[in-house]
N, C-alpha and C. Protein backbone atom coordinates (compact mmCIF):
# COMPACT_ATOMS: atom_id res chain seq x y z
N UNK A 1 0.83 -1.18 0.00
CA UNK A 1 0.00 0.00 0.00
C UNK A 1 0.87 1.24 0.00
N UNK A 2 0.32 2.00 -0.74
CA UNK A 2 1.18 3.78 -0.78
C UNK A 2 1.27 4.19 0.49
N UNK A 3 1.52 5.33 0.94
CA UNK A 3 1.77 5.76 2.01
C UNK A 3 0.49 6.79 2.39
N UNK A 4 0.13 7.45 1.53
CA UNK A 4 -1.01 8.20 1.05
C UNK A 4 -2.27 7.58 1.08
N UNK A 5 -2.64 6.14 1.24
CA UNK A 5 -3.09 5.64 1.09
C UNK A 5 -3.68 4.59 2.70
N UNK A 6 -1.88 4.64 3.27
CA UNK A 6 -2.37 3.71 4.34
C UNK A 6 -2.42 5.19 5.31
N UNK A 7 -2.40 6.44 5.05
CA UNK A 7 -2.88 7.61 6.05
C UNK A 7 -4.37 7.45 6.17
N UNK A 8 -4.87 7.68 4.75
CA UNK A 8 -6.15 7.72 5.16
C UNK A 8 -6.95 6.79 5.35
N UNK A 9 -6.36 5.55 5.50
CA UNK A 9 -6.88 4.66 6.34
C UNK A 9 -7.21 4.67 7.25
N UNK A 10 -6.08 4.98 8.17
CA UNK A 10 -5.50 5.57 9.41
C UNK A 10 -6.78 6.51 9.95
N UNK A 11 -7.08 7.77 9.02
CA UNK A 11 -8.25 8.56 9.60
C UNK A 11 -9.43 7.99 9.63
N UNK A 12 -9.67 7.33 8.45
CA UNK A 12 -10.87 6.67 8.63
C UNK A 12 -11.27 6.09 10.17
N UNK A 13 -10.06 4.92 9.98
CA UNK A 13 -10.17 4.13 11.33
C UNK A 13 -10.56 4.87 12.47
N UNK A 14 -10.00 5.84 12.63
CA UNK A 14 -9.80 6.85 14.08
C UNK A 14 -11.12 7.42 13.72
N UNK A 15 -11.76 7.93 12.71
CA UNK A 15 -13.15 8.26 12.70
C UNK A 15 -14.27 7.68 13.22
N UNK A 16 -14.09 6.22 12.53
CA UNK A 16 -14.95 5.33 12.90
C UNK A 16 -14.89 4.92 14.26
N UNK A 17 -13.72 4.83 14.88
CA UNK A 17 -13.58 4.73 16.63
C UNK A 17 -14.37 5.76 17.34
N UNK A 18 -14.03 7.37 16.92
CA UNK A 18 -15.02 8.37 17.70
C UNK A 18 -16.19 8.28 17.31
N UNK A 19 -16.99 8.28 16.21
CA UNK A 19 -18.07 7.77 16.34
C UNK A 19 -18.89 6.79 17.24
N UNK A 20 -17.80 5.51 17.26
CA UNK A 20 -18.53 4.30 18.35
C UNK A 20 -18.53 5.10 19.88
N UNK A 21 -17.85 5.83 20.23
CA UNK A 21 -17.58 6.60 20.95
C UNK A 21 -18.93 7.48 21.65
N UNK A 22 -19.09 8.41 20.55
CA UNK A 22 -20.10 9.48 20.55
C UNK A 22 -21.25 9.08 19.77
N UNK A 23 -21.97 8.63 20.70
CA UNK A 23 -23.40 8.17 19.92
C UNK A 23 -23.92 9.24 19.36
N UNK A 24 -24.34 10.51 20.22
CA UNK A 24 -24.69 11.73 19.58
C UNK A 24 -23.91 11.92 18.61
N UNK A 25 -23.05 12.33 17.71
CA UNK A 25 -22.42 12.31 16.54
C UNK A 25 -22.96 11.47 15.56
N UNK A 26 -23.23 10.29 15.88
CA UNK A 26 -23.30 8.92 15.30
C UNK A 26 -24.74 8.95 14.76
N UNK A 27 -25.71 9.49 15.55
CA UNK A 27 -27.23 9.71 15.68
C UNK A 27 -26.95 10.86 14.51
N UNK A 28 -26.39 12.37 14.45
CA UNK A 28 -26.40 13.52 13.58
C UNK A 28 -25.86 13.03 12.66
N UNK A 29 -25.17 11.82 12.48
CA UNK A 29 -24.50 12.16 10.88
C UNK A 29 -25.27 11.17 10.07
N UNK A 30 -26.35 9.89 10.88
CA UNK A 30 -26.68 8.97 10.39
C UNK A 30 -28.53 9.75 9.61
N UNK A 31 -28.90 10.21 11.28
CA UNK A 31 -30.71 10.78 11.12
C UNK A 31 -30.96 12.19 10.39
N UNK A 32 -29.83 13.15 10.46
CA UNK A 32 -29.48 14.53 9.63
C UNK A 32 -29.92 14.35 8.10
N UNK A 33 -29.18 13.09 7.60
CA UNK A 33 -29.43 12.57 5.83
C UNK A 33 -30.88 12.17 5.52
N UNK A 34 -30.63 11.31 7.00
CA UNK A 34 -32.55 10.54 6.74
C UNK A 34 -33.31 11.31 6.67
N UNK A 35 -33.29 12.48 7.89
CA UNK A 35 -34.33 13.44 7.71
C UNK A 35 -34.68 13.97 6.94
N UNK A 36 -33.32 14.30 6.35
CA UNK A 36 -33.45 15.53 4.71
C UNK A 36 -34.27 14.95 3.56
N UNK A 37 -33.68 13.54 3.23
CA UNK A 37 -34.64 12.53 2.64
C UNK A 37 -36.08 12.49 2.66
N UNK A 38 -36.50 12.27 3.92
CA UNK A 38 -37.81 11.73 4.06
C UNK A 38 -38.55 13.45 3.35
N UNK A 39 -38.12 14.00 4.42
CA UNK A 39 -38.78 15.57 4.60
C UNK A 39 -38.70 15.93 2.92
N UNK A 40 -37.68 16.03 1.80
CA UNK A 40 -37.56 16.28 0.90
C UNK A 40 -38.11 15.33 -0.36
N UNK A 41 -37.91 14.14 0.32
CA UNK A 41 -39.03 13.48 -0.56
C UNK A 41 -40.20 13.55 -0.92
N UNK A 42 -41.03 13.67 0.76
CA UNK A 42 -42.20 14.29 0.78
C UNK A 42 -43.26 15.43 0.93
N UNK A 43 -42.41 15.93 1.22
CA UNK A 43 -43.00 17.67 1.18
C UNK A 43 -42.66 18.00 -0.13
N UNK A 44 -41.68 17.85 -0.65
CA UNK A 44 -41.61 18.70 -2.16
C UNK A 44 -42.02 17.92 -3.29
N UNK A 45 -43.41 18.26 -3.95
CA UNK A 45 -43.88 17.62 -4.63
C UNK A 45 -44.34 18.33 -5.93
N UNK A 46 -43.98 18.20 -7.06
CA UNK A 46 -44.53 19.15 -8.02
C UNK A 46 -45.55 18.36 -8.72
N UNK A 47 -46.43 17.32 -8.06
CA UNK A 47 -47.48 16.84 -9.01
C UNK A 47 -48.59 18.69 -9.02
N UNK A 48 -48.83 18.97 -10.05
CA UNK A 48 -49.74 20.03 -9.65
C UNK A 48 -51.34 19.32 -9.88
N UNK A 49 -52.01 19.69 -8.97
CA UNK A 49 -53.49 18.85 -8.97
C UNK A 49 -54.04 20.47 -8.23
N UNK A 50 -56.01 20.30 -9.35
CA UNK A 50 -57.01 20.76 -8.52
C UNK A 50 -56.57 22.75 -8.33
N UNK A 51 -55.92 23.01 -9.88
CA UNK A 51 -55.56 24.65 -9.93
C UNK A 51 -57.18 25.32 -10.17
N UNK A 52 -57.45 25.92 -9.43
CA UNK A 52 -58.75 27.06 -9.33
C UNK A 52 -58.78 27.57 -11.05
N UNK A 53 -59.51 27.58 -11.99
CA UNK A 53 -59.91 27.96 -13.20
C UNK A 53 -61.38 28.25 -13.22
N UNK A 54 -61.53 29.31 -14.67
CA UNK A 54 -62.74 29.52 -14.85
C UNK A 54 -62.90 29.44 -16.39
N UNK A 55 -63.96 29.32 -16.92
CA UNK A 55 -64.53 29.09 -18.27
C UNK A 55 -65.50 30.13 -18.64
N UNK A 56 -65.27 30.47 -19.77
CA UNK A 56 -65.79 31.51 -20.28
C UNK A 56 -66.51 30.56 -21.67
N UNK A 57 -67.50 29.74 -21.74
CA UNK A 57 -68.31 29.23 -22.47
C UNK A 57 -69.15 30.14 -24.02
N UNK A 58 -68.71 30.44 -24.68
CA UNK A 58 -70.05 30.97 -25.78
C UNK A 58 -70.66 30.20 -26.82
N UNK A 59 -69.95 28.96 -26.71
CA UNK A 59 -70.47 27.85 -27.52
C UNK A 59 -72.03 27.68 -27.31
N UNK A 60 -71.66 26.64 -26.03
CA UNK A 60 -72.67 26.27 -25.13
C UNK A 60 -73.22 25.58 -25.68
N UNK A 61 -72.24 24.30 -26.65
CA UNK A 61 -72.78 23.53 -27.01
C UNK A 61 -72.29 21.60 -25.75
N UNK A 62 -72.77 20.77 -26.53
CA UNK A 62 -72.29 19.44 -25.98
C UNK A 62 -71.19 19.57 -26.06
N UNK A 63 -70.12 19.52 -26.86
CA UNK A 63 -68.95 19.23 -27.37
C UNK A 63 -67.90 20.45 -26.36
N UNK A 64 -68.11 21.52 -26.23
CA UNK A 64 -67.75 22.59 -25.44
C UNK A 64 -67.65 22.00 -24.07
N UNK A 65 -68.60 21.35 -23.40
CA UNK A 65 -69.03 20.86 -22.51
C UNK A 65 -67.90 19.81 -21.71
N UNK A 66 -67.98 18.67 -22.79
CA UNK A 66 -67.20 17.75 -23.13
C UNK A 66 -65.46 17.80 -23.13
N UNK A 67 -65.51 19.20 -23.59
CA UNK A 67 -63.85 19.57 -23.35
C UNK A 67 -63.32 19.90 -22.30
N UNK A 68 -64.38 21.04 -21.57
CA UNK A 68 -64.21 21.23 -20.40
C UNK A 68 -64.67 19.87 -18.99
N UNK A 69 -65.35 19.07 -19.28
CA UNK A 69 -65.26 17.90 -18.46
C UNK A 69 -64.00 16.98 -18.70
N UNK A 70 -63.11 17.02 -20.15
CA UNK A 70 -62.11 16.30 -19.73
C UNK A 70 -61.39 17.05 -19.13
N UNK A 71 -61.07 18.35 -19.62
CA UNK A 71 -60.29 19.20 -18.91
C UNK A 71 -59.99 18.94 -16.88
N UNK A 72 -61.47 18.96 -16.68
CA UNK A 72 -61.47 18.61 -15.54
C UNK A 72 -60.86 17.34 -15.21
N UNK A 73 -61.44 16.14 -15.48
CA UNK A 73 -61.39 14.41 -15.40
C UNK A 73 -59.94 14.39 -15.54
N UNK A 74 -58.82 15.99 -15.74
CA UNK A 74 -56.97 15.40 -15.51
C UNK A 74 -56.97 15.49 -14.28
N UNK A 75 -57.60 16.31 -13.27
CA UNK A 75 -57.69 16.89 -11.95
C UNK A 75 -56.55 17.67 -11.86
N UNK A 76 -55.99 18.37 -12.88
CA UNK A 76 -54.76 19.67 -13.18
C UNK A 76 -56.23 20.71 -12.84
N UNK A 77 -57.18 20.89 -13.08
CA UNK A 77 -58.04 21.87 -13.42
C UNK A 77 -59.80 21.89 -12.91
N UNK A 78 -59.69 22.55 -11.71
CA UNK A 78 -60.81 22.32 -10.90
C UNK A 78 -61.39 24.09 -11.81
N UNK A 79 -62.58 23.41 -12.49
CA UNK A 79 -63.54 24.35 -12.95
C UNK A 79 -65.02 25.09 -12.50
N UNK A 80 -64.85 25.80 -11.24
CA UNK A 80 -65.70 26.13 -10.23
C UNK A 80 -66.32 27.55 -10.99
N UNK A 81 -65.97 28.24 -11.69
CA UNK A 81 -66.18 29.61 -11.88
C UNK A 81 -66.37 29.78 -13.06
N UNK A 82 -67.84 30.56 -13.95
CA UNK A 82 -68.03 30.93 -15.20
C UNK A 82 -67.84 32.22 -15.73
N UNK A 83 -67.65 32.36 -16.30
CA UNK A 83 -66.97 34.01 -16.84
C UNK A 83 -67.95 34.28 -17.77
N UNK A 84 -68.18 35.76 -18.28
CA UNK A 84 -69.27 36.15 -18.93
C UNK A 84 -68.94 36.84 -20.32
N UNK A 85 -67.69 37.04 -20.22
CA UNK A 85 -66.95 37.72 -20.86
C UNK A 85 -65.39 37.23 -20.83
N UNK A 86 -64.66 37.32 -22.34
CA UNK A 86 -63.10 37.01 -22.00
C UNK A 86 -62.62 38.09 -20.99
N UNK A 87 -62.92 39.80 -20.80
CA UNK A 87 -62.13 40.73 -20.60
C UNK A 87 -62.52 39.92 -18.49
N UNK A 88 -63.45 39.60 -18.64
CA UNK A 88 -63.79 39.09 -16.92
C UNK A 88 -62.52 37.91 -16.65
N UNK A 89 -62.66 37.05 -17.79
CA UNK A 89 -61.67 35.74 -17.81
C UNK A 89 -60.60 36.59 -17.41
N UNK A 90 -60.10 37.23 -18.17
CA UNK A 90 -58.97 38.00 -18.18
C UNK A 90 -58.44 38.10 -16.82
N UNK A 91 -59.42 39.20 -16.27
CA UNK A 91 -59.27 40.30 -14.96
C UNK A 91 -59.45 38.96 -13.87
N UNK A 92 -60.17 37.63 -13.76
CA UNK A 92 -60.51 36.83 -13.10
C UNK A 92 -58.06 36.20 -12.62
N UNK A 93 -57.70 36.26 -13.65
CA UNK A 93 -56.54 35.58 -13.93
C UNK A 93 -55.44 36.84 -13.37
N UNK A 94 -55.63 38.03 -13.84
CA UNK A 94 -55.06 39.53 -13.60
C UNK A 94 -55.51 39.78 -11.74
N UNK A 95 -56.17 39.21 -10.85
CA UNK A 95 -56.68 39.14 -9.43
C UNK A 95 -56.00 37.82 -9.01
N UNK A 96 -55.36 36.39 -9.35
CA UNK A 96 -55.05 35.87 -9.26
C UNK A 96 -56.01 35.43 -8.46
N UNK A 97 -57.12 35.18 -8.66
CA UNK A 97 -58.36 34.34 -8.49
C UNK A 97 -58.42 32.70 -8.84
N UNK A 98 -57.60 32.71 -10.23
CA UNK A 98 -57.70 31.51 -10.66
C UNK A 98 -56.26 31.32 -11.61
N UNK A 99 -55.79 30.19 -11.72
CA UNK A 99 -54.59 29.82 -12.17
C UNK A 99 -54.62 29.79 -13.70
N UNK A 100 -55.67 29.48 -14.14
CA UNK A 100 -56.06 29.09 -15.73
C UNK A 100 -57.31 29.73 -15.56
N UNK A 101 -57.54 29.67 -17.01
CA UNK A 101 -58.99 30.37 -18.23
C UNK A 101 -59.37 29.48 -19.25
N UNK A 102 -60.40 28.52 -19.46
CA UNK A 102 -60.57 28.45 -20.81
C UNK A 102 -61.58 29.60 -21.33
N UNK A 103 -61.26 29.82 -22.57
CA UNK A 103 -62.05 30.48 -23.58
C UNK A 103 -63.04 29.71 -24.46
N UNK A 104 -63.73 29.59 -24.83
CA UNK A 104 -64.54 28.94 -26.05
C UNK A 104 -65.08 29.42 -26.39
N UNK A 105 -65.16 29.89 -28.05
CA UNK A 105 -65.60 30.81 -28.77
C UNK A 105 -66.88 30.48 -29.00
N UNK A 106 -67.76 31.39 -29.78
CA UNK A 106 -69.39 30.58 -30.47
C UNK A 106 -69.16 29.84 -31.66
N UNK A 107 -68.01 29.83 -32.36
CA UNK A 107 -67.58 28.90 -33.44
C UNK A 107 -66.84 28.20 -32.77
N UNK A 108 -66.93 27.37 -31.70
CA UNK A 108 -66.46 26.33 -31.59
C UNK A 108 -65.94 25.07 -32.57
N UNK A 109 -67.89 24.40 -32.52
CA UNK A 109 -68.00 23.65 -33.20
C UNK A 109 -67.14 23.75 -34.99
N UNK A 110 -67.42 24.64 -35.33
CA UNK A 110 -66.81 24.82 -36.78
C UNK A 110 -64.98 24.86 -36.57
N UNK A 111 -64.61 25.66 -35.82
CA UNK A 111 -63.07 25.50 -35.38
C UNK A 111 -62.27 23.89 -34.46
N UNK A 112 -63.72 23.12 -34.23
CA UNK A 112 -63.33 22.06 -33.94
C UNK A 112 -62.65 20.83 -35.60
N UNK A 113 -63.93 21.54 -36.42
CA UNK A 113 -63.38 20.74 -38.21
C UNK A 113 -62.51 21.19 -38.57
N UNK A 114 -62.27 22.44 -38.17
CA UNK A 114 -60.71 23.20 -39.22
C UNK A 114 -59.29 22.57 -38.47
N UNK A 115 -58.80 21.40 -38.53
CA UNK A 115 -57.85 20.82 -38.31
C UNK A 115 -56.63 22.12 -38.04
N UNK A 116 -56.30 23.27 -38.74
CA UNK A 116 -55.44 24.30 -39.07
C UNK A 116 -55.87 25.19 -38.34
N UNK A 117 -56.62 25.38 -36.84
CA UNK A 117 -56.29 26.14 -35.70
C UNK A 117 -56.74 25.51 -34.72
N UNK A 118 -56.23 26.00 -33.42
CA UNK A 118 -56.63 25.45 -32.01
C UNK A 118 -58.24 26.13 -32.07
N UNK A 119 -59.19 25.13 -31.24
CA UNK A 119 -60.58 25.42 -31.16
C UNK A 119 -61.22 26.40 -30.02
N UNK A 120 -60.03 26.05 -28.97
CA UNK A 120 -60.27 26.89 -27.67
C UNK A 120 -59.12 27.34 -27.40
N UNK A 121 -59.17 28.36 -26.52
CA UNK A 121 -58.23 28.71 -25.76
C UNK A 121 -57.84 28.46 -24.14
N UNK A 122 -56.15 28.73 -24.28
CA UNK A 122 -56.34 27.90 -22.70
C UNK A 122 -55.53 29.81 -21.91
N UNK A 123 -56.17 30.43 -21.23
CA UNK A 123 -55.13 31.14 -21.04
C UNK A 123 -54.51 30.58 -19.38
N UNK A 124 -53.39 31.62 -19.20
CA UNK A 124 -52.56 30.82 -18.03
C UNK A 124 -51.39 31.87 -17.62
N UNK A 125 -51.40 31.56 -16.17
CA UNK A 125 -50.56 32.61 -15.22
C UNK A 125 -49.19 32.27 -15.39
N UNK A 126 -48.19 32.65 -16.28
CA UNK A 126 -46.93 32.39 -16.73
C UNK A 126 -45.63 32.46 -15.52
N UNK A 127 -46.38 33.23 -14.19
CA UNK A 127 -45.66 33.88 -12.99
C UNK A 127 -45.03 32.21 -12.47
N UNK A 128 -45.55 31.58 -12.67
CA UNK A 128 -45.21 29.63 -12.04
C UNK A 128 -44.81 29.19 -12.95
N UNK A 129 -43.60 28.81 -13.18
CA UNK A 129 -42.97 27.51 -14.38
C UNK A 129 -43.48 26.03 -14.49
N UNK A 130 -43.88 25.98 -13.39
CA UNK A 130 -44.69 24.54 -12.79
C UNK A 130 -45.82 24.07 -13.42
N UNK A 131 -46.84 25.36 -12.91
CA UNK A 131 -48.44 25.58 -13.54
C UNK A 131 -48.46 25.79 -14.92
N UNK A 132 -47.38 26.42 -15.14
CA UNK A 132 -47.28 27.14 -16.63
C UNK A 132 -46.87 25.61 -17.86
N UNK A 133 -46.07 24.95 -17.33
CA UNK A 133 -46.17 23.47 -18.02
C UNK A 133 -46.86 22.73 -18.03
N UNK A 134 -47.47 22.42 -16.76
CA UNK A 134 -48.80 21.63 -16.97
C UNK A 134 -49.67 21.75 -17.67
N UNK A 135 -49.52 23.50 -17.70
CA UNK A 135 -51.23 23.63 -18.18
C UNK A 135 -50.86 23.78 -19.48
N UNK A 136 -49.57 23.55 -19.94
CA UNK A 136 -49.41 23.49 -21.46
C UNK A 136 -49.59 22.08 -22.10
N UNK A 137 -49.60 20.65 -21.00
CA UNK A 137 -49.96 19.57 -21.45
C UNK A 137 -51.28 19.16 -21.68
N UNK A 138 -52.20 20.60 -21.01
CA UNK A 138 -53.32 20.31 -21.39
C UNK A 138 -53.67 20.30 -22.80
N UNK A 139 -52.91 20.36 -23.84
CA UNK A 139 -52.91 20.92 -25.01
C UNK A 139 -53.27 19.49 -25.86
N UNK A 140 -52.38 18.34 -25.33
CA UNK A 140 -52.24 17.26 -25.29
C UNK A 140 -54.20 16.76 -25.22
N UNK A 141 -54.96 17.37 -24.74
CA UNK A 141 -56.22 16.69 -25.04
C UNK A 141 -56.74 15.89 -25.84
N UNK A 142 -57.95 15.22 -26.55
CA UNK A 142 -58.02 14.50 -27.55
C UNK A 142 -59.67 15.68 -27.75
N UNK A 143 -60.12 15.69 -28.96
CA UNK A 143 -61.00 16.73 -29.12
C UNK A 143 -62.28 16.03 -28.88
N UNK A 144 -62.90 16.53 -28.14
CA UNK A 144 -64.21 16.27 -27.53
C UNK A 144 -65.16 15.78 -28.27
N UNK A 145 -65.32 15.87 -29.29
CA UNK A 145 -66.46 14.74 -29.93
C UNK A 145 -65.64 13.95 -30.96
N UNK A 146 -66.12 12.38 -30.55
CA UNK A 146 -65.53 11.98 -31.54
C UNK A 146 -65.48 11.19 -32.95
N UNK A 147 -66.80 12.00 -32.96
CA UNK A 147 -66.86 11.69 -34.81
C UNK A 147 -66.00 13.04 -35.55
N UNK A 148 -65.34 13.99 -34.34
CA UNK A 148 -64.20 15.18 -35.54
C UNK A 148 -63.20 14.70 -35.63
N UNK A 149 -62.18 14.09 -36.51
CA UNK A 149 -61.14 13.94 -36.37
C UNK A 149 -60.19 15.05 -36.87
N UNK A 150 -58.85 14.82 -35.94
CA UNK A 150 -58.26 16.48 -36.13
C UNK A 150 -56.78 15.97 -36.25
N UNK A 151 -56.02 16.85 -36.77
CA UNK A 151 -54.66 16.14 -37.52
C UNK A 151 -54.16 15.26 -36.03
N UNK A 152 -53.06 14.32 -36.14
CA UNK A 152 -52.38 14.57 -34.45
C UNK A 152 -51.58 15.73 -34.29
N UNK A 153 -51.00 16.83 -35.08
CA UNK A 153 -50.40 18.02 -34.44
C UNK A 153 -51.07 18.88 -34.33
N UNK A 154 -52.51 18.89 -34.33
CA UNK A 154 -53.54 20.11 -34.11
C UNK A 154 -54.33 20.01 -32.62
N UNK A 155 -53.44 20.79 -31.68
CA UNK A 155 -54.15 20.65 -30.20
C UNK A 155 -55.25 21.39 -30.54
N UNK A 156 -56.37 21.02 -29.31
CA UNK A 156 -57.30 21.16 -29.57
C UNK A 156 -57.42 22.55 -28.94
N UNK A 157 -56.38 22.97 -27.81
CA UNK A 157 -56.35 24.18 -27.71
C UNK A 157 -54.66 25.26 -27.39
N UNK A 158 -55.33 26.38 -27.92
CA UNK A 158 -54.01 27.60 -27.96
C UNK A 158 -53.68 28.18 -26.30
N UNK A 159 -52.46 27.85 -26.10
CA UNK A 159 -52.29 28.50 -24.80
C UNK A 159 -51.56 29.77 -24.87
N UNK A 160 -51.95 30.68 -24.30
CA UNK A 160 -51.84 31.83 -24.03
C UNK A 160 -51.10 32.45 -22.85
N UNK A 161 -49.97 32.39 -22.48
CA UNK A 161 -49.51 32.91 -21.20
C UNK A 161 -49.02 34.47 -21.23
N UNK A 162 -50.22 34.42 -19.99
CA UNK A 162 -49.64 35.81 -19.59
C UNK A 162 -48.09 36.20 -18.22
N UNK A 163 -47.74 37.29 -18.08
CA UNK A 163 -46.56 37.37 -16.90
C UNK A 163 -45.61 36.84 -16.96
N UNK A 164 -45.33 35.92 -18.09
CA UNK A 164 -43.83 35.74 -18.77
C UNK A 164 -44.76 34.72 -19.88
N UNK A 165 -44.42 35.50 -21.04
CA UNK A 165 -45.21 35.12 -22.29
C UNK A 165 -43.71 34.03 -22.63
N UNK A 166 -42.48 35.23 -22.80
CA UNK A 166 -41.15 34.71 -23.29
C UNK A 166 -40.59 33.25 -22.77
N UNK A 167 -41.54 32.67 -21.49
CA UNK A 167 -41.16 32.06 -20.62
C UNK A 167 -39.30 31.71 -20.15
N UNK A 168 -38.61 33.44 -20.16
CA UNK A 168 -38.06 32.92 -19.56
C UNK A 168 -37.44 32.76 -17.82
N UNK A 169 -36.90 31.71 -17.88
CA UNK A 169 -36.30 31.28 -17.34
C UNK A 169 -35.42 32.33 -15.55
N UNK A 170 -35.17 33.52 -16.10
CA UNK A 170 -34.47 34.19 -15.34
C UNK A 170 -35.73 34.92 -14.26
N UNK A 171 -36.71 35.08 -14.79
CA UNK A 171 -37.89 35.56 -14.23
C UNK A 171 -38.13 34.97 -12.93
N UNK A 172 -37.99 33.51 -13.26
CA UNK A 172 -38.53 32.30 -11.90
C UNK A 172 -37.66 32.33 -11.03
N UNK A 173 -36.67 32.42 -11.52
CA UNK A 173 -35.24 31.69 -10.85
C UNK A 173 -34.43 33.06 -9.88
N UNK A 174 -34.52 34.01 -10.30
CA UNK A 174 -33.71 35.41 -10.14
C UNK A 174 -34.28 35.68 -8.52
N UNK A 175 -35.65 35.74 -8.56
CA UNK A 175 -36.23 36.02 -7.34
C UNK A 175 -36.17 34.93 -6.47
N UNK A 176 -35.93 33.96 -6.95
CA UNK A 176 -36.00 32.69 -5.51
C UNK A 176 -34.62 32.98 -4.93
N UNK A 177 -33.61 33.22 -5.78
CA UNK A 177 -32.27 33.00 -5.30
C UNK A 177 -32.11 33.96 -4.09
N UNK A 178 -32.64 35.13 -4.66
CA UNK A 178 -32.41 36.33 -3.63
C UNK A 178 -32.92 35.75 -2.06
N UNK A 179 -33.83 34.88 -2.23
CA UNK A 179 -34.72 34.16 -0.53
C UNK A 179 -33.54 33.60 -0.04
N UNK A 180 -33.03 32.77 -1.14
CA UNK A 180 -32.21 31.89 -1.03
C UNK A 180 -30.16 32.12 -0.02
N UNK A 181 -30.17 33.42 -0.98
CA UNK A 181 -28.96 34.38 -0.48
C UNK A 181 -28.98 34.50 0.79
């Protein structure tokens, strides 16, 4: 063995002796990790479930209906609140009342056949990177009735983020650090 080699043996050994030694030590260096573990495993969770949204309906047909019940049935999107108007949707999202907006126009139905645009709109609070992805997988939907078939790259709806449209990156991150400092 090197010499370099049988030293830090040497410390080890003598480590592992004060440890048997000092149970308290032995307890902080063993339950300190566990704790961080458990606690960090389970408290920090980014499933996002059950974000407060509202719908702004002008269809008001079945199929409208239908979108917004799957919408719901991800449980990303608890739909408690109707809007009467987009500029309400809007101001509903601008109060941070609600995390998401759908929109649905009165040409729904007809923008549901035109394969070559989104049918609804999803708008969404861009201020969360978290919320702001999820609610972009809502996009991922399958279109609510299904005798329309629609290309597979034609979501069924346009998301719209407001409070970092650019989504970037420095927005989220800049202000946590400063907590963090």
């Amino acid at each position: 063995m090197s010499g370099s080699l049988t030293r830090m043996l040497a410390i080890a050994s003598k480590e592992v002796r004060q440890l048997r030694r000092d149970r308290l030590s032995f307890g902080m260096i063993v339950g300190i990790p566990l704790l961080q573990i458990l606690l960090f495993g389970y408290a920090i969770d980014f499933d996002v479930r059950h974000l407060e949204a509202a719908v702004a309906d002008f269809s008001g047909t079945q199929s409208a209906r239908a979108l917004v019940a799957a919408a719901e049935a991800t449980q990303v999107l608890d739909v408690e609140r109707r809007a009467d108007s987009a500029a309400e949707l809007k101001s509903l999202l601008d109060s941070g009342e609600i995390a998401a907006g759908i929109y649905i126009p009165p040409d729904f139905e007809r923008r549901l056949e035109d394969a070559g645009r989104p049918a609804a709109q999803l708008l969404v609070d861009g201020s969360d990177p978290v919320i702001e992805g999820i609610a972009r997988g809502l996009t991922e939907l399958p279109a609510p009735d299904r005798l329309v078939v629609r290309e597979e790259d034609s979501p069924v709806f346009e998301v719209r983020t407001y409070y970092n449209p650019e989504r970037r990156s420095a927005v989220q991150i800049v202000p946590g650090l400063i907590g963090v400092i």
